[in-house]
PDB file of N, CA and C in Angstrom:
ATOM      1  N   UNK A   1     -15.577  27.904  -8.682  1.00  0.00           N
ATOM      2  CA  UNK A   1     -15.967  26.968  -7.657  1.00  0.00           C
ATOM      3  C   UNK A   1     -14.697  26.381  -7.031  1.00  0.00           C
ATOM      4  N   UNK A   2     -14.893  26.299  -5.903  1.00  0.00           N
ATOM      5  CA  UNK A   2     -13.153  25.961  -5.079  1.00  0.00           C
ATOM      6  C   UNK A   2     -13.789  24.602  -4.926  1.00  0.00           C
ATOM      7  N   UNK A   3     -12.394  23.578  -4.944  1.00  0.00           N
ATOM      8  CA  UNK A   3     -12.095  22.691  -4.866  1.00  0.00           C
ATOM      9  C   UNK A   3     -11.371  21.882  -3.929  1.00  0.00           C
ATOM     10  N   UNK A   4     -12.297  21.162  -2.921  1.00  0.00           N
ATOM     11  CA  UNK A   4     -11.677  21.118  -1.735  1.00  0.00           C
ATOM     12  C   UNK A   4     -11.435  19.104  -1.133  1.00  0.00           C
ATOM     13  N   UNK A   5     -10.830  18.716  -0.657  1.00  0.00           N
ATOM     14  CA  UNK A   5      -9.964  17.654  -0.242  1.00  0.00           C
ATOM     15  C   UNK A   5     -11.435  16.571   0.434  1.00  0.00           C
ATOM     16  N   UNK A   6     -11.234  15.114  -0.097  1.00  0.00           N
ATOM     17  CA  UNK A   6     -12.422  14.153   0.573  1.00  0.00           C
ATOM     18  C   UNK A   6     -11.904  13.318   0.390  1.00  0.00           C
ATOM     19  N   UNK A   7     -11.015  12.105   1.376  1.00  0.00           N
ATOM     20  CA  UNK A   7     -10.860  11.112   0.683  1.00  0.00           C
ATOM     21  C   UNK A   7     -11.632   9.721   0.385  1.00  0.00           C
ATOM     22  N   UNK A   8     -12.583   9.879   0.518  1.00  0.00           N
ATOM     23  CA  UNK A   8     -13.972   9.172  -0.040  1.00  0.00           C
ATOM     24  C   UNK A   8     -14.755   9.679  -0.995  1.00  0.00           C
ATOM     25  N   UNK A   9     -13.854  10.070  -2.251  1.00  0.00           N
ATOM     26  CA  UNK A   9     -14.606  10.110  -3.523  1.00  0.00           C
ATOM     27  C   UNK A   9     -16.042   9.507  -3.735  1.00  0.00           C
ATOM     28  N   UNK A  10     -16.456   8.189  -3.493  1.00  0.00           N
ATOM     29  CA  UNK A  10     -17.283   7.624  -4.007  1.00  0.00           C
ATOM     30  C   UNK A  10     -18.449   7.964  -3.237  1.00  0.00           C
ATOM     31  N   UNK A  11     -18.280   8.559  -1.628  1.00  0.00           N
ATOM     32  CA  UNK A  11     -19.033   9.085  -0.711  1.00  0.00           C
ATOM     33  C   UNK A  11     -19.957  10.707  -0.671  1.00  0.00           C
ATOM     34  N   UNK A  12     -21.063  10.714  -0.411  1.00  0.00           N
ATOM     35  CA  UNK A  12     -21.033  12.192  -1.046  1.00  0.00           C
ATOM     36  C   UNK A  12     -21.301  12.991   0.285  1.00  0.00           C
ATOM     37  N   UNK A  13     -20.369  13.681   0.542  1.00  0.00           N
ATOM     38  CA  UNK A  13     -20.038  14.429   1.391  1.00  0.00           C
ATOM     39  C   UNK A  13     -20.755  15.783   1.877  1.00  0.00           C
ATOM     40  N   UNK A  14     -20.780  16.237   2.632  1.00  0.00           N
ATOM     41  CA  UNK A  14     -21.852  17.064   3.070  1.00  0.00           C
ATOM     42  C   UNK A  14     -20.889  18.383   3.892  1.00  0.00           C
ATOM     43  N   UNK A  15     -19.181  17.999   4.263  1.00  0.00           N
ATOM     44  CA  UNK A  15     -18.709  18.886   4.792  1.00  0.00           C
ATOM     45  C   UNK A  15     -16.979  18.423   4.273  1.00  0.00           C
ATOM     46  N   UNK A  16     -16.607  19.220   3.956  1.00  0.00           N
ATOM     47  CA  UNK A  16     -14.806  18.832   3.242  1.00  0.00           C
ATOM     48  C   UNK A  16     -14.334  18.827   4.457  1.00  0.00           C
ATOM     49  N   UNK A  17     -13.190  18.131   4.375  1.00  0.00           N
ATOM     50  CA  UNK A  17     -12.023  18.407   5.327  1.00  0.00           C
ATOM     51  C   UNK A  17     -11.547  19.633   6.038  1.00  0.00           C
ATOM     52  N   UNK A  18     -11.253  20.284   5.455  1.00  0.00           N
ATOM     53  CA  UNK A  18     -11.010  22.163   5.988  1.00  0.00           C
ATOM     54  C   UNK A  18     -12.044  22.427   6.776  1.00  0.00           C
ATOM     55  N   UNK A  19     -13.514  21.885   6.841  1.00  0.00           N
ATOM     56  CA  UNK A  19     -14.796  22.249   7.550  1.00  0.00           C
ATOM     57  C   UNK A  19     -15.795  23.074   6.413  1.00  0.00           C
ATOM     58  N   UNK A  20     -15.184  23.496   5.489  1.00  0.00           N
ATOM     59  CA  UNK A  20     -16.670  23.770   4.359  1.00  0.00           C
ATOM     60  C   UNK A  20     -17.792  23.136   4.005  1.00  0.00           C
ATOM     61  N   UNK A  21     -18.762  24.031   3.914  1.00  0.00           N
ATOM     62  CA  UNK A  21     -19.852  22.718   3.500  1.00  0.00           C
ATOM     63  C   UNK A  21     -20.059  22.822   1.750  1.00  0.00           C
ATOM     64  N   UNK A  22     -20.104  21.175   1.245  1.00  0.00           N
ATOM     65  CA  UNK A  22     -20.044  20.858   0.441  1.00  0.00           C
ATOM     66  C   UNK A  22     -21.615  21.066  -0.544  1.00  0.00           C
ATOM     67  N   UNK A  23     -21.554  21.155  -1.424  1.00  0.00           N
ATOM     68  CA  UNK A  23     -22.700  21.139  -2.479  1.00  0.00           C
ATOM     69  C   UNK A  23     -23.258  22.559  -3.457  1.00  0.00           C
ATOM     70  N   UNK A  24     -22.714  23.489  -2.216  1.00  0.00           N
ATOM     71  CA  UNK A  24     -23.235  24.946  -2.689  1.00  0.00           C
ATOM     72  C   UNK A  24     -22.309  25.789  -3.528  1.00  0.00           C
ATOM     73  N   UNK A  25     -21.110  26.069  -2.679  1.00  0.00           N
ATOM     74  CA  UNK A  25     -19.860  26.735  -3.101  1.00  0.00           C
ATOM     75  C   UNK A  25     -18.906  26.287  -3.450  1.00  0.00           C
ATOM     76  N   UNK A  26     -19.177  24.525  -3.531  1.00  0.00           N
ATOM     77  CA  UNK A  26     -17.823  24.121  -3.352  1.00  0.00           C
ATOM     78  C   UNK A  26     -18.073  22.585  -4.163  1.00  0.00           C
ATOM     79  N   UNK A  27     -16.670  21.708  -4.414  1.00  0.00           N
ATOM     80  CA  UNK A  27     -16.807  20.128  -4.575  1.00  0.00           C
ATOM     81  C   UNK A  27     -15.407  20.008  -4.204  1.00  0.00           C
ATOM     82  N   UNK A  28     -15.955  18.403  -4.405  1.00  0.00           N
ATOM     83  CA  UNK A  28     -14.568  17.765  -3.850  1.00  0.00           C
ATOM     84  C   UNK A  28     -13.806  16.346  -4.386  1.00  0.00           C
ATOM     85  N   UNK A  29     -12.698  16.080  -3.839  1.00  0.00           N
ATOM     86  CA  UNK A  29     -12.096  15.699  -4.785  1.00  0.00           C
ATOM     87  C   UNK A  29     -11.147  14.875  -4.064  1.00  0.00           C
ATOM     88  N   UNK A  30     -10.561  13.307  -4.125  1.00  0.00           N
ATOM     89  CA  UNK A  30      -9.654  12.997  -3.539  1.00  0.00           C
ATOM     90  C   UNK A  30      -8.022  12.894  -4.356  1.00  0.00           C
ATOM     91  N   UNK A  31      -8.036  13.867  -5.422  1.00  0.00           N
ATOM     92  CA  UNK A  31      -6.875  14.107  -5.508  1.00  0.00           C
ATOM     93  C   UNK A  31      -6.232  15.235  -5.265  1.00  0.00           C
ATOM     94  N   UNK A  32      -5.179  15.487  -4.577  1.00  0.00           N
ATOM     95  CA  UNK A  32      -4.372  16.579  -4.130  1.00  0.00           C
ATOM     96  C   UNK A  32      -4.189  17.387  -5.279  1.00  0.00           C
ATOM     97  N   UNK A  33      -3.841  16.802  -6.567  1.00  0.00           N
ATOM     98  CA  UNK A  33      -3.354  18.112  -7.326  1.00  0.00           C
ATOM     99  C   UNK A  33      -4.599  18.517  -7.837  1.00  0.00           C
ATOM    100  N   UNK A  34      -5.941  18.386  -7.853  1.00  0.00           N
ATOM    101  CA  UNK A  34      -7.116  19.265  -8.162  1.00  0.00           C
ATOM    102  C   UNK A  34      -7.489  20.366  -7.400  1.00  0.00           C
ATOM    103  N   UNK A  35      -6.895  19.999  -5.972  1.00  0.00           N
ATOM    104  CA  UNK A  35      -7.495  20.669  -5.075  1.00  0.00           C
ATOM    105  C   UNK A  35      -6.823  22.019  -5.041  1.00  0.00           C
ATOM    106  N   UNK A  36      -7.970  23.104  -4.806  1.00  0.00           N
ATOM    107  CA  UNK A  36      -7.429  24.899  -5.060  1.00  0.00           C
ATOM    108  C   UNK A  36      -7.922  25.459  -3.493  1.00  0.00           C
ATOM    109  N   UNK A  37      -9.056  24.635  -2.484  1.00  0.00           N
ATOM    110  CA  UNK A  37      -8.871  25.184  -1.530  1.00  0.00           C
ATOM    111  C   UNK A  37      -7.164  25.310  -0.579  1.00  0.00           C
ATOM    112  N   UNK A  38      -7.754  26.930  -0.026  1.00  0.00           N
ATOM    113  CA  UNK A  38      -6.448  27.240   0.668  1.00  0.00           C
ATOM    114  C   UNK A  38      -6.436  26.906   2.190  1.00  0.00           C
ATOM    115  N   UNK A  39      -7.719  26.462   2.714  1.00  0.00           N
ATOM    116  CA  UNK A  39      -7.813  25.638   3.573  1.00  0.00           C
ATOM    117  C   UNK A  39      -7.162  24.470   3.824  1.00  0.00           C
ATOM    118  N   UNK A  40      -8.183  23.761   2.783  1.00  0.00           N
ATOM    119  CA  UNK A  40      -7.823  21.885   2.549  1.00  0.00           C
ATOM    120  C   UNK A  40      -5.728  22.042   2.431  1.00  0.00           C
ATOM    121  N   UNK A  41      -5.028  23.637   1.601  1.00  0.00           N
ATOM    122  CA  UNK A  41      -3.980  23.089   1.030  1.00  0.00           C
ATOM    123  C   UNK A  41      -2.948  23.532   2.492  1.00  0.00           C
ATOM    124  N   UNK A  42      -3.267  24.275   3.522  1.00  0.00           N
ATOM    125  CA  UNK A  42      -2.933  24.323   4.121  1.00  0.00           C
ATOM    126  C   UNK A  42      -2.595  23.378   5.527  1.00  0.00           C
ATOM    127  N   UNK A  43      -3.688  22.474   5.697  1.00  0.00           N
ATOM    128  CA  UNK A  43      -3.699  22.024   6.744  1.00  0.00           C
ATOM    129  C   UNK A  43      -3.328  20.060   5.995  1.00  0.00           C
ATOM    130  N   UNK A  44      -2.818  20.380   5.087  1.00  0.00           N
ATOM    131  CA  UNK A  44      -2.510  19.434   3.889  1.00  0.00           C
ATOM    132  C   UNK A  44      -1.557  17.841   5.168  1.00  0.00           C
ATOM    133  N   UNK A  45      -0.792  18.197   5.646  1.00  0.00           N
ATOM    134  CA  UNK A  45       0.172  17.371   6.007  1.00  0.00           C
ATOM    135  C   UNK A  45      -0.644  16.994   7.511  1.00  0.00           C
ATOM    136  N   UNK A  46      -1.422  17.345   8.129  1.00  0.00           N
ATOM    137  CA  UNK A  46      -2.382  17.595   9.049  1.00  0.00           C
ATOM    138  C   UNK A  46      -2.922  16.362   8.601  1.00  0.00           C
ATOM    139  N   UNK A  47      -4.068  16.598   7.460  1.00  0.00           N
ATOM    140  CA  UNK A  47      -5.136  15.896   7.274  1.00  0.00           C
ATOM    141  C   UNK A  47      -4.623  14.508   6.632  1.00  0.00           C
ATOM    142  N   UNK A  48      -3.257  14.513   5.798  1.00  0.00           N
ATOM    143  CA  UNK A  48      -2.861  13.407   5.904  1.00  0.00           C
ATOM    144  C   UNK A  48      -2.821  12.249   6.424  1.00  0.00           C
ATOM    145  N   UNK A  49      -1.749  13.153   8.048  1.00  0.00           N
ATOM    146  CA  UNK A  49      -1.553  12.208   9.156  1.00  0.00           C
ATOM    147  C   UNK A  49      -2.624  11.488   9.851  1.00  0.00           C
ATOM    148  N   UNK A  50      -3.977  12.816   9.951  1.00  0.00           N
ATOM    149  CA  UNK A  50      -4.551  11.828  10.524  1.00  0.00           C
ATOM    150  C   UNK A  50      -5.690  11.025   9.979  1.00  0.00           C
ATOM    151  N   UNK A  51      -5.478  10.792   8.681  1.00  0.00           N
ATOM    152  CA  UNK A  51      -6.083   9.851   7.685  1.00  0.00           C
ATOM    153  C   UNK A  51      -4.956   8.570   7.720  1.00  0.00           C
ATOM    154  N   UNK A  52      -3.649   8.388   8.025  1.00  0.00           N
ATOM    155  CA  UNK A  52      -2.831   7.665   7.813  1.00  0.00           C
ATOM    156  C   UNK A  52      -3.590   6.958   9.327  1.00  0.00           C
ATOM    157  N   UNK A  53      -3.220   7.757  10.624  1.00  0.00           N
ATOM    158  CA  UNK A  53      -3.930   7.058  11.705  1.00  0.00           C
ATOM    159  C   UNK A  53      -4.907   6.253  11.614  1.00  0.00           C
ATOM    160  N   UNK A  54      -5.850   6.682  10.957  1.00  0.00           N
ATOM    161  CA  UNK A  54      -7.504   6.445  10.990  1.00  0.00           C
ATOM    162  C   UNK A  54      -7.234   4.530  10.371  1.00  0.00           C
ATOM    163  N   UNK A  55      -6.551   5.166   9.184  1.00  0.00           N
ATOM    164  CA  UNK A  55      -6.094   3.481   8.081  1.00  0.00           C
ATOM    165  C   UNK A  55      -5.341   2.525   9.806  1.00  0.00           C
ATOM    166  N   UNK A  56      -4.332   2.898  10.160  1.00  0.00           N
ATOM    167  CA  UNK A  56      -3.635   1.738  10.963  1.00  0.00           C
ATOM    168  C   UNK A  56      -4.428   1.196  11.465  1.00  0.00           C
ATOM    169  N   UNK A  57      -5.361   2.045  12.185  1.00  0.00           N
ATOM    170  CA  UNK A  57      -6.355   1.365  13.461  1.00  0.00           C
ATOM    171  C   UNK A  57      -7.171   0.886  12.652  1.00  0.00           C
ATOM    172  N   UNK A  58      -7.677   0.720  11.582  1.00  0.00           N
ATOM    173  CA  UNK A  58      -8.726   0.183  10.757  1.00  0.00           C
ATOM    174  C   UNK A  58      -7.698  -1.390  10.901  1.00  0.00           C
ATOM    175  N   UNK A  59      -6.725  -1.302  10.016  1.00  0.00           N
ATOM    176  CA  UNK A  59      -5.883  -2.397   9.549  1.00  0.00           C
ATOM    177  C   UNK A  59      -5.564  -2.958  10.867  1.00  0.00           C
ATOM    178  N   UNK A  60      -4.982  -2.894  11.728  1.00  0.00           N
ATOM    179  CA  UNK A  60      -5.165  -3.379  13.222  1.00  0.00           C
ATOM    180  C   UNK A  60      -6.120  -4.619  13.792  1.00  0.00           C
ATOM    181  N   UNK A  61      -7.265  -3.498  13.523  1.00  0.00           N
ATOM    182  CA  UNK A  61      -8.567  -4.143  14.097  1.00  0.00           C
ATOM    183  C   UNK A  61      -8.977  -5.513  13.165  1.00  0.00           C
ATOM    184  N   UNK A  62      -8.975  -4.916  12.011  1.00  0.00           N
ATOM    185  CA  UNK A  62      -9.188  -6.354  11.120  1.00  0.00           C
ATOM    186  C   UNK A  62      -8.509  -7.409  11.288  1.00  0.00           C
ATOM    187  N   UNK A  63      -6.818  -7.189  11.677  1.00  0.00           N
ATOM    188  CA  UNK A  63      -5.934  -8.298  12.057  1.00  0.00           C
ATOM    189  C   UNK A  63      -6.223  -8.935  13.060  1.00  0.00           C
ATOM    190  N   UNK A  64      -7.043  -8.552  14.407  1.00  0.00           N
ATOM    191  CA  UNK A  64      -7.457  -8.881  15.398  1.00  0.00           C
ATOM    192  C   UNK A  64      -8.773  -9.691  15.459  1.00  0.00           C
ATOM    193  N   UNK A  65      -9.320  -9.154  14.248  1.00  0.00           N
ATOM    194  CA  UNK A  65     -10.931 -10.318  14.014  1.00  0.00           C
ATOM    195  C   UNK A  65     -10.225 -11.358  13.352  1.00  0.00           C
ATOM    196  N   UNK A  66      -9.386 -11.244  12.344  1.00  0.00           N
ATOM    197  CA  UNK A  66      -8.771 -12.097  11.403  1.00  0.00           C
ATOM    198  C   UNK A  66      -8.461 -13.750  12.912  1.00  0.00           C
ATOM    199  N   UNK A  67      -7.630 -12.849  13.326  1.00  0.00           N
ATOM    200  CA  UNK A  67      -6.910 -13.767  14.346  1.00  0.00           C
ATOM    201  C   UNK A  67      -8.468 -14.140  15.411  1.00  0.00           C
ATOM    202  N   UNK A  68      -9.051 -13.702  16.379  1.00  0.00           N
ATOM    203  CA  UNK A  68     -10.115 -14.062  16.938  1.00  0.00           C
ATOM    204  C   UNK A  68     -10.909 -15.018  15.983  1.00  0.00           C
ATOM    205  N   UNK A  69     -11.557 -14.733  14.312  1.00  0.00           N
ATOM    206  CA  UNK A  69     -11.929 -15.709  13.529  1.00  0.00           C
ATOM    207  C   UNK A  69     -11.023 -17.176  13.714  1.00  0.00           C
ATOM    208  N   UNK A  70      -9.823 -17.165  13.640  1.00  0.00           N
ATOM    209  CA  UNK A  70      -8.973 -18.069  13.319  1.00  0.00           C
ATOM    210  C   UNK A  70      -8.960 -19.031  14.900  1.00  0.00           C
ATOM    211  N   UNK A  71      -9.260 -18.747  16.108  1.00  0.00           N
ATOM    212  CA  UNK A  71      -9.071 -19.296  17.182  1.00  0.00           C
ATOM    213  C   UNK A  71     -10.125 -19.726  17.529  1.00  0.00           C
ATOM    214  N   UNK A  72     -11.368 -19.261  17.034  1.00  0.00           N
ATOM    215  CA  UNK A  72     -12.769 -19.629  17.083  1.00  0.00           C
ATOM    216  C   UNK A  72     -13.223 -20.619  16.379  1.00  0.00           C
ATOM    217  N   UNK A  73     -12.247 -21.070  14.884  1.00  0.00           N
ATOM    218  CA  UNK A  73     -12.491 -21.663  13.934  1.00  0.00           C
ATOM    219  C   UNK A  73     -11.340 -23.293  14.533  1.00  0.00           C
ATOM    220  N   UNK A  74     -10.326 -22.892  15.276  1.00  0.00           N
ATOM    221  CA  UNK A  74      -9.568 -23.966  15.817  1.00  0.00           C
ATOM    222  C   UNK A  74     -10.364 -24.718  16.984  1.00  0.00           C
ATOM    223  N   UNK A  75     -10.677 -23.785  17.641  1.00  0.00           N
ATOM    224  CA  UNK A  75     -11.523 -24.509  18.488  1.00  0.00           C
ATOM    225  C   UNK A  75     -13.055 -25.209  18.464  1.00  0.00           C
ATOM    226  N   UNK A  76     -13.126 -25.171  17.658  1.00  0.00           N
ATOM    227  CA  UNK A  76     -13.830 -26.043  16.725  1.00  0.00           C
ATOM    228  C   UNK A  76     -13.991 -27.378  16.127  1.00  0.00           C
ATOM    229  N   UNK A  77     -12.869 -27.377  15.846  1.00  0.00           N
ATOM    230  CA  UNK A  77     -12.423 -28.278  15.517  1.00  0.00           C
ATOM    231  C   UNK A  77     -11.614 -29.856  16.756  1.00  0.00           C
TER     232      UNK A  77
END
């Protein structure tokens, strides 16, 4: 059974990263050194980056409610 890249372990996934579909032929795994697909290990620095993207704009956005909370909460006052 190949072993292919998710980084939402706790999520149950329906298609890996590489584009396989999950449940039949395959599982998954969010650690790199389990992983034996030659897909997932190829496009490795790929799927990284744009998981690193995905995090900034997450972290971003929260700083921006953080701050909107905080000006909403001054004016308030």
């Amino acid at each position: 059974m190949t072993m292919h890249f998710y980084p939402y372990a706790d999520d149950e996934a329906e298609v890996a990263e590489c584009g396989a579909l999950l449940g039949f032929g395959g599982d998954s795994t969010n650690n790199w050194g389990l992983v034996d697909c030659r897909r997932c290990l190829k496009r490795k620095a790929e799927i990284i980056a744009a998981h690193a993207t995905q995090e900034t704009a997450i972290v971003a956005q929260m700083g921006d409610m953080a701050d909107y909370m905080r000006a909403q909460e001054n004016s308030n006052e």
